[in-house]
N, C-alpha and C. Protein backbone atom coordinates (compact mmCIF):
# COMPACT_ATOMS: atom_id res chain seq x y z
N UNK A 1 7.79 -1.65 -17.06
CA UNK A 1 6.36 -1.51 -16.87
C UNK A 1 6.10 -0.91 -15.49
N UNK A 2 5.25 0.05 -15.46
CA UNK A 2 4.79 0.34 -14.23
C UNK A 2 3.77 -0.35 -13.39
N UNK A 3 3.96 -0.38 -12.08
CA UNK A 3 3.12 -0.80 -11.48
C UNK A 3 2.65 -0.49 -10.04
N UNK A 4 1.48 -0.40 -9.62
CA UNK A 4 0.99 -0.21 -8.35
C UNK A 4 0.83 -1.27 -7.06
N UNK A 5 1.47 -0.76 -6.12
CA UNK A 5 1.88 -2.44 -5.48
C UNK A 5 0.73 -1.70 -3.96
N UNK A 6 -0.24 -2.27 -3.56
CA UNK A 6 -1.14 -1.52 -2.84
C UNK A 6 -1.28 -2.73 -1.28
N UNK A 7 -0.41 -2.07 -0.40
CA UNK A 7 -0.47 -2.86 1.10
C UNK A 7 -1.61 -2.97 1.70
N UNK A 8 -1.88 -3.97 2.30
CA UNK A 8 -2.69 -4.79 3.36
C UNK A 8 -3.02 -5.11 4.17
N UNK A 9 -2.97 -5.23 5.43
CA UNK A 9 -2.86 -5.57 6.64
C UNK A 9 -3.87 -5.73 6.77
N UNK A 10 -4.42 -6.67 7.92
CA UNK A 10 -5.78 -6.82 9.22
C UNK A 10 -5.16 -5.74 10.46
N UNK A 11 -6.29 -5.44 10.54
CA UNK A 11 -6.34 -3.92 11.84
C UNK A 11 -5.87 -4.33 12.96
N UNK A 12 -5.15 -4.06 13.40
CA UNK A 12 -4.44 -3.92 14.94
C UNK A 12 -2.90 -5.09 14.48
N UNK A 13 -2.75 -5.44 13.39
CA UNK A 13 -1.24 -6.25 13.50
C UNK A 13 -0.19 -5.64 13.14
N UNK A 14 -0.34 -3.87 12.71
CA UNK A 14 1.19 -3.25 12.69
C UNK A 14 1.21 -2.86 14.03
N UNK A 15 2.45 -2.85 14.23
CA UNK A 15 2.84 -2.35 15.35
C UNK A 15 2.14 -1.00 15.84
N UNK A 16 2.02 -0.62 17.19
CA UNK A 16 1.32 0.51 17.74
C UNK A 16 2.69 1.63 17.50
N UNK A 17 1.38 2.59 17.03
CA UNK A 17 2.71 3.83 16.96
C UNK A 17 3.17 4.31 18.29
N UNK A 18 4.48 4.67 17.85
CA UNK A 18 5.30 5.62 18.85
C UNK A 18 5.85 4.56 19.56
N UNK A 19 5.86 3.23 19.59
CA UNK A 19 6.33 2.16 20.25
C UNK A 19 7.62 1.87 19.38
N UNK A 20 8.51 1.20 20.53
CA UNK A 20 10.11 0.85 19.91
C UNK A 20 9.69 -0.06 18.90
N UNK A 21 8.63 -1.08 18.95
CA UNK A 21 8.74 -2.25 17.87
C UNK A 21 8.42 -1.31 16.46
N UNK A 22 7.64 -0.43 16.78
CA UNK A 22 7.03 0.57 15.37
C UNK A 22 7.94 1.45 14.83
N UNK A 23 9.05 1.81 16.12
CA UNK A 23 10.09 2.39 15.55
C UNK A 23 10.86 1.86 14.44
N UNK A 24 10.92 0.04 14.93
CA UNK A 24 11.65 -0.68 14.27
C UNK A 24 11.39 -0.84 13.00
N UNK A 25 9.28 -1.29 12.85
CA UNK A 25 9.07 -1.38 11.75
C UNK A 25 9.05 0.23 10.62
N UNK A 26 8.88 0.79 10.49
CA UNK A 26 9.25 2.21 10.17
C UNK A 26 10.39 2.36 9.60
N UNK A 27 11.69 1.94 10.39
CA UNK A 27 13.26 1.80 10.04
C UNK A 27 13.47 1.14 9.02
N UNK A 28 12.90 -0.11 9.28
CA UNK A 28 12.25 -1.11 8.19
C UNK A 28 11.75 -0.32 6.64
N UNK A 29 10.91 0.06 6.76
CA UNK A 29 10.27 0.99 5.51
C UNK A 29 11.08 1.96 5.42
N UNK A 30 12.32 2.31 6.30
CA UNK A 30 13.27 3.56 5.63
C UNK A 30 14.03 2.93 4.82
N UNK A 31 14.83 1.76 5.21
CA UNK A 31 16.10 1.13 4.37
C UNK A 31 15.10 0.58 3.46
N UNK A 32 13.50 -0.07 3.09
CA UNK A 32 13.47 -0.55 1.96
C UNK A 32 13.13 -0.03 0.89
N UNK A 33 12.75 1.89 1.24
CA UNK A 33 12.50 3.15 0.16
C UNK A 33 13.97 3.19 -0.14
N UNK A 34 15.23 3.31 0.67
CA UNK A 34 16.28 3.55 0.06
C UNK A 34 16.81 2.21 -0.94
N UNK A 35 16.61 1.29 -0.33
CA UNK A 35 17.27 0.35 -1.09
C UNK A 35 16.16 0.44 -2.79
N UNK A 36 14.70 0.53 -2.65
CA UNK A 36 14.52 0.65 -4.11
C UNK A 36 14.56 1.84 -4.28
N UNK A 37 15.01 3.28 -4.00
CA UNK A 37 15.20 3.76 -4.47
C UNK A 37 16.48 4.28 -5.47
N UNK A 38 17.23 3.61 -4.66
CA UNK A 38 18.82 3.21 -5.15
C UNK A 38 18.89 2.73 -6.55
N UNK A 39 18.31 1.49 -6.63
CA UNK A 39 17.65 0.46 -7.48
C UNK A 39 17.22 1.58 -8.98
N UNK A 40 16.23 2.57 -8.34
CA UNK A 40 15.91 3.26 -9.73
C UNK A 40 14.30 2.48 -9.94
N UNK A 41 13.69 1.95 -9.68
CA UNK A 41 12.80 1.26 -9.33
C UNK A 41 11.41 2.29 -8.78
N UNK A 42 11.40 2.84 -7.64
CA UNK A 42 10.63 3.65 -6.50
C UNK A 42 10.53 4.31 -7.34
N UNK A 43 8.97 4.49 -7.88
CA UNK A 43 8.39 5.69 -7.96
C UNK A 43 7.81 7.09 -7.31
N UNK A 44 7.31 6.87 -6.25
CA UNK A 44 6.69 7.20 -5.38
C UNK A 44 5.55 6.13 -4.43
N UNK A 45 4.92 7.03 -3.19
CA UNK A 45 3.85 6.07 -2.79
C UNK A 45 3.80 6.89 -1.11
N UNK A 46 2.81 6.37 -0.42
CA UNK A 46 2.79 7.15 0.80
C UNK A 46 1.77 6.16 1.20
N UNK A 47 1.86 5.95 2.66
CA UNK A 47 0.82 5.38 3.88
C UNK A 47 -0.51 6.15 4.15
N UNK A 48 -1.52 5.34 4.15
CA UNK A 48 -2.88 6.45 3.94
C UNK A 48 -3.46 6.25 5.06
N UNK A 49 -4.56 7.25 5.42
CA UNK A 49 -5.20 6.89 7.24
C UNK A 49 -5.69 5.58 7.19
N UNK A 50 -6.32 5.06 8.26
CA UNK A 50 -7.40 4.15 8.33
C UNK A 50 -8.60 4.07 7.98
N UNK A 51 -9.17 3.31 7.39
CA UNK A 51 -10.26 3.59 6.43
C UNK A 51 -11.42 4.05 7.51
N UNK A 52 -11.44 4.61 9.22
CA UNK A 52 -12.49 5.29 9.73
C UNK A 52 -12.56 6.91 9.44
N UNK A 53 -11.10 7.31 7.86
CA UNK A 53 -11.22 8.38 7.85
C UNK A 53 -11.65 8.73 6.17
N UNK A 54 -12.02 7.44 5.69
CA UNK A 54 -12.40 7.72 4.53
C UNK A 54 -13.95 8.22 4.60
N UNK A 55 -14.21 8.39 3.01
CA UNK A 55 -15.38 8.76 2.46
C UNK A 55 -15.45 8.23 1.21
N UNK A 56 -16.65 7.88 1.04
CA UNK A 56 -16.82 6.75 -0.30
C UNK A 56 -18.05 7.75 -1.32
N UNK A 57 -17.99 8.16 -2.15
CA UNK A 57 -18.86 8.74 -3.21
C UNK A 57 -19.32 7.64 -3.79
N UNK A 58 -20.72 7.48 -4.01
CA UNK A 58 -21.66 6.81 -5.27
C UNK A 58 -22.54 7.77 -5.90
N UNK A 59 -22.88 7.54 -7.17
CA UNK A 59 -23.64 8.43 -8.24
C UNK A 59 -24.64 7.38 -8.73
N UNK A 60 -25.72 7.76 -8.20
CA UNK A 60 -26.89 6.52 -8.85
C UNK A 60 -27.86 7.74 -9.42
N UNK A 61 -28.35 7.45 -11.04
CA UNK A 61 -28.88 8.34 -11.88
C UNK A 61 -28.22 9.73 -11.75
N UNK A 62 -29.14 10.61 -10.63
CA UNK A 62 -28.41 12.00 -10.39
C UNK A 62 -28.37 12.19 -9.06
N UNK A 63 -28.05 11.19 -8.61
CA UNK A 63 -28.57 11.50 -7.37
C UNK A 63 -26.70 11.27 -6.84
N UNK A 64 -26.19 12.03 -5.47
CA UNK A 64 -24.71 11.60 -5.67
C UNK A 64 -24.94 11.07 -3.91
N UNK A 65 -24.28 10.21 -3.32
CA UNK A 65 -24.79 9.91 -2.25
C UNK A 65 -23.04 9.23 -1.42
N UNK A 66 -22.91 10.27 -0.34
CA UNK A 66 -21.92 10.47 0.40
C UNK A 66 -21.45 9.66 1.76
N UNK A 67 -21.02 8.67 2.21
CA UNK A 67 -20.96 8.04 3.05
C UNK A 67 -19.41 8.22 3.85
N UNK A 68 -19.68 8.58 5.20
CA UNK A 68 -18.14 8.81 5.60
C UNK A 68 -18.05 7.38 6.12
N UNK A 69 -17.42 6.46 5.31
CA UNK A 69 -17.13 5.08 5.63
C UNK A 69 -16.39 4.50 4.36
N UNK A 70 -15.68 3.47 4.89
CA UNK A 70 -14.72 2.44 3.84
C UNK A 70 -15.73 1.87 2.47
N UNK A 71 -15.91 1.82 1.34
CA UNK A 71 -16.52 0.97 0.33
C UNK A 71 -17.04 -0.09 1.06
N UNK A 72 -16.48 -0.70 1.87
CA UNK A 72 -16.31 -2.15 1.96
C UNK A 72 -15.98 -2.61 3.23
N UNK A 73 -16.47 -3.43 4.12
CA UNK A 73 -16.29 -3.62 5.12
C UNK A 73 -15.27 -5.10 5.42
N UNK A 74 -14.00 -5.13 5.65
CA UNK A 74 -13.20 -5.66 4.88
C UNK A 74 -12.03 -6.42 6.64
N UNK A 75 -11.60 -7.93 6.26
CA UNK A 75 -10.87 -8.12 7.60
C UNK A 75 -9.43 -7.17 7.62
N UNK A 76 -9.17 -7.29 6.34
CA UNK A 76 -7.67 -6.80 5.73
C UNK A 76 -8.25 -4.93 5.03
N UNK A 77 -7.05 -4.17 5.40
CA UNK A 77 -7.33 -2.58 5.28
C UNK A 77 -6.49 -2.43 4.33
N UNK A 78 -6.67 -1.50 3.17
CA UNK A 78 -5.33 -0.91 2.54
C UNK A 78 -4.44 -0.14 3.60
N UNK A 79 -3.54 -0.05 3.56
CA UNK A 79 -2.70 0.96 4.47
C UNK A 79 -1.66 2.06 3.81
N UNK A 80 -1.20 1.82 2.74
CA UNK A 80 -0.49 2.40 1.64
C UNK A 80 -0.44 1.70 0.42
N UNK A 81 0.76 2.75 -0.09
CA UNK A 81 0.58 2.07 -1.90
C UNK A 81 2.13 2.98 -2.09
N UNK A 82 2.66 1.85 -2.93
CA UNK A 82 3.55 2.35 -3.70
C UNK A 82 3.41 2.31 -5.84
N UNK A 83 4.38 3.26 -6.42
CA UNK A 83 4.31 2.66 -7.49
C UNK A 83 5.69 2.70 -8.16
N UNK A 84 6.19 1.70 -9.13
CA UNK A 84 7.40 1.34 -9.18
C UNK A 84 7.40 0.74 -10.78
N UNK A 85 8.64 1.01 -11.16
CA UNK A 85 8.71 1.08 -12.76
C UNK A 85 10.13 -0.25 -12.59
N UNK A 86 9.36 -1.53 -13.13
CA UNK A 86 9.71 -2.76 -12.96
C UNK A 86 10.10 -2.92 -14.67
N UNK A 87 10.93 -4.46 -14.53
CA UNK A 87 11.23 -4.73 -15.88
C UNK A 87 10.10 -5.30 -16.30
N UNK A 88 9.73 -6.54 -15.64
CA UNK A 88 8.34 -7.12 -15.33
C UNK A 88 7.95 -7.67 -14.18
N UNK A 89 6.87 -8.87 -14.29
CA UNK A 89 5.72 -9.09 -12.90
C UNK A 89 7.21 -9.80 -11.92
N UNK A 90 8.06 -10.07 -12.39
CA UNK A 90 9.21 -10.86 -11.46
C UNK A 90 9.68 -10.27 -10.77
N UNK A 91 10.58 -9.25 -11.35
CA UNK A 91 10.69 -7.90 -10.97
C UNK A 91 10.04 -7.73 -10.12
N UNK A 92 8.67 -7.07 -10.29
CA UNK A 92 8.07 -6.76 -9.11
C UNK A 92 7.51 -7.48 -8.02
N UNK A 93 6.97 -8.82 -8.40
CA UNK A 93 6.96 -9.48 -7.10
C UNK A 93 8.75 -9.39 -6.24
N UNK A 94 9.25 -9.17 -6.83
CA UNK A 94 11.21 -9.57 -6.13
C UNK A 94 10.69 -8.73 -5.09
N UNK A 95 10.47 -7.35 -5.67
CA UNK A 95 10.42 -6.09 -4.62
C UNK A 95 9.03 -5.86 -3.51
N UNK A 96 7.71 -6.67 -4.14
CA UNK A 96 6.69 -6.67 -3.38
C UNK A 96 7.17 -7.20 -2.13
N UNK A 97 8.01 -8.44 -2.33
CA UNK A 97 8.26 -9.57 -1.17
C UNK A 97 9.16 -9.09 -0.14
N UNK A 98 9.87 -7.72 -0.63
CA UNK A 98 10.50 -6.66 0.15
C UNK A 98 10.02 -6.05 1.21
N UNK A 99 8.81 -5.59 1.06
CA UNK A 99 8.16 -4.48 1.62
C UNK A 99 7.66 -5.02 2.94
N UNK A 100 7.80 -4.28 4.22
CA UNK A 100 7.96 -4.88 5.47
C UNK A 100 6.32 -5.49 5.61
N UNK A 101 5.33 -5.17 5.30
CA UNK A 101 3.80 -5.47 5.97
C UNK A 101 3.76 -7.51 5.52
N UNK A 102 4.68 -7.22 3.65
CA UNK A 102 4.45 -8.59 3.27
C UNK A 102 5.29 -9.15 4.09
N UNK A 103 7.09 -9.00 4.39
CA UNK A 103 8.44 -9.59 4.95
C UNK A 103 7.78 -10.11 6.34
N UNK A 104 7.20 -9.26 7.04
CA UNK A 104 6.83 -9.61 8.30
C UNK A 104 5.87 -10.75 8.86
N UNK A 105 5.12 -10.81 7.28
CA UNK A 105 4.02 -11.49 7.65
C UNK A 105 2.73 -10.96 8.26
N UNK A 106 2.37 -9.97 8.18
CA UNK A 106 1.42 -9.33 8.79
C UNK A 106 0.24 -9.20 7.86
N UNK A 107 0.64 -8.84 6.61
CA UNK A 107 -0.34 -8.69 5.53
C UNK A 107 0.26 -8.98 4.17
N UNK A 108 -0.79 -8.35 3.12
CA UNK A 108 -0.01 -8.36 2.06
C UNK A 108 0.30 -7.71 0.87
N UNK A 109 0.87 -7.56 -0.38
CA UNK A 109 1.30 -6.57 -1.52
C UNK A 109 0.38 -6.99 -2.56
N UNK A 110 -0.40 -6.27 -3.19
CA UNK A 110 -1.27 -6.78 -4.04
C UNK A 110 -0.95 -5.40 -5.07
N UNK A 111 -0.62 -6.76 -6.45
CA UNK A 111 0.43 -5.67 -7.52
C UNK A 111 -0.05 -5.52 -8.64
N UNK A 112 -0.62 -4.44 -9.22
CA UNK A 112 -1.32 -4.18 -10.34
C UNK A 112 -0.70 -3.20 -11.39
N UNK A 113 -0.40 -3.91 -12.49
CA UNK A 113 0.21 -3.30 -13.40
C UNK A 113 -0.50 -1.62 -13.69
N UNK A 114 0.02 -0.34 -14.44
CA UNK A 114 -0.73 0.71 -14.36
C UNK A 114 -1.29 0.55 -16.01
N UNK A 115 -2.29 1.12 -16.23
CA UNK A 115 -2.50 1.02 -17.60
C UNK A 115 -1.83 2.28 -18.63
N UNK A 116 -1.47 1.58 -19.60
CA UNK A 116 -0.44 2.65 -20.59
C UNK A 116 -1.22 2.83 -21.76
N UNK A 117 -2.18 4.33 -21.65
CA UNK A 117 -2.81 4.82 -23.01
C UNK A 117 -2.23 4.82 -24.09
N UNK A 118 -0.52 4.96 -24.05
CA UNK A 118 0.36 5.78 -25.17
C UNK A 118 0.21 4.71 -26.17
């Protein structure tokens, strides 16, 4: 089953970039793409800006109305997303509990199966 495993954090608890500890955590997220990718597992997935670079679309009647801001004003940020082709939810929690933001304790993996039209 596939699934979307979508990271978490509260703002300012990953490490500051370009810093040795960020180096570390980073290194961190290299060996745990290789290790599920090894696995056969890793679908893809990538780290996204901070939500001061989003933009949120709403459509009320016809009217379409553009806000350069997060949905949601939120303590915890998405920060990335992976997606990963699990046997099931065990499976994937095994590998959620992998991923450095949850391992560290900083934030967390919130895992949503993908939906299958076929």
């Amino acid at each position: 089953m596939k699934y979307v495993f979508i990271l978490v954090a509260k703002s300012g608890t990953e490490p500051a970039f370009g810093t040795d500890e960020w180096k570390e955590y980073a290194a961190e997220y290299g060996r745990f793409n290789e290790d599920a990718a090894k696995a056969g597992v890793l679908q893809g997935g990538d780290p996204i800006q901070p939500p001061v670079s989003s933009t949120t679309v709403r459509v009320a009647g016809e009217g379409v109305k553009i806000v350069n801001a997060p949905f949601a004003e939120l303590a915890e940020q998405i920060i990335g997303y992976y997606v990963f082709e699990c046997a099931d939810l065990n499976d994937a929690t095994y590998w959620a509990a992998k991923i450095p933001v949850a391992a560290r304790g900083i934030g967390a993996v919130e895992i949503r199966p993908v939906v299958d039209f076929s």
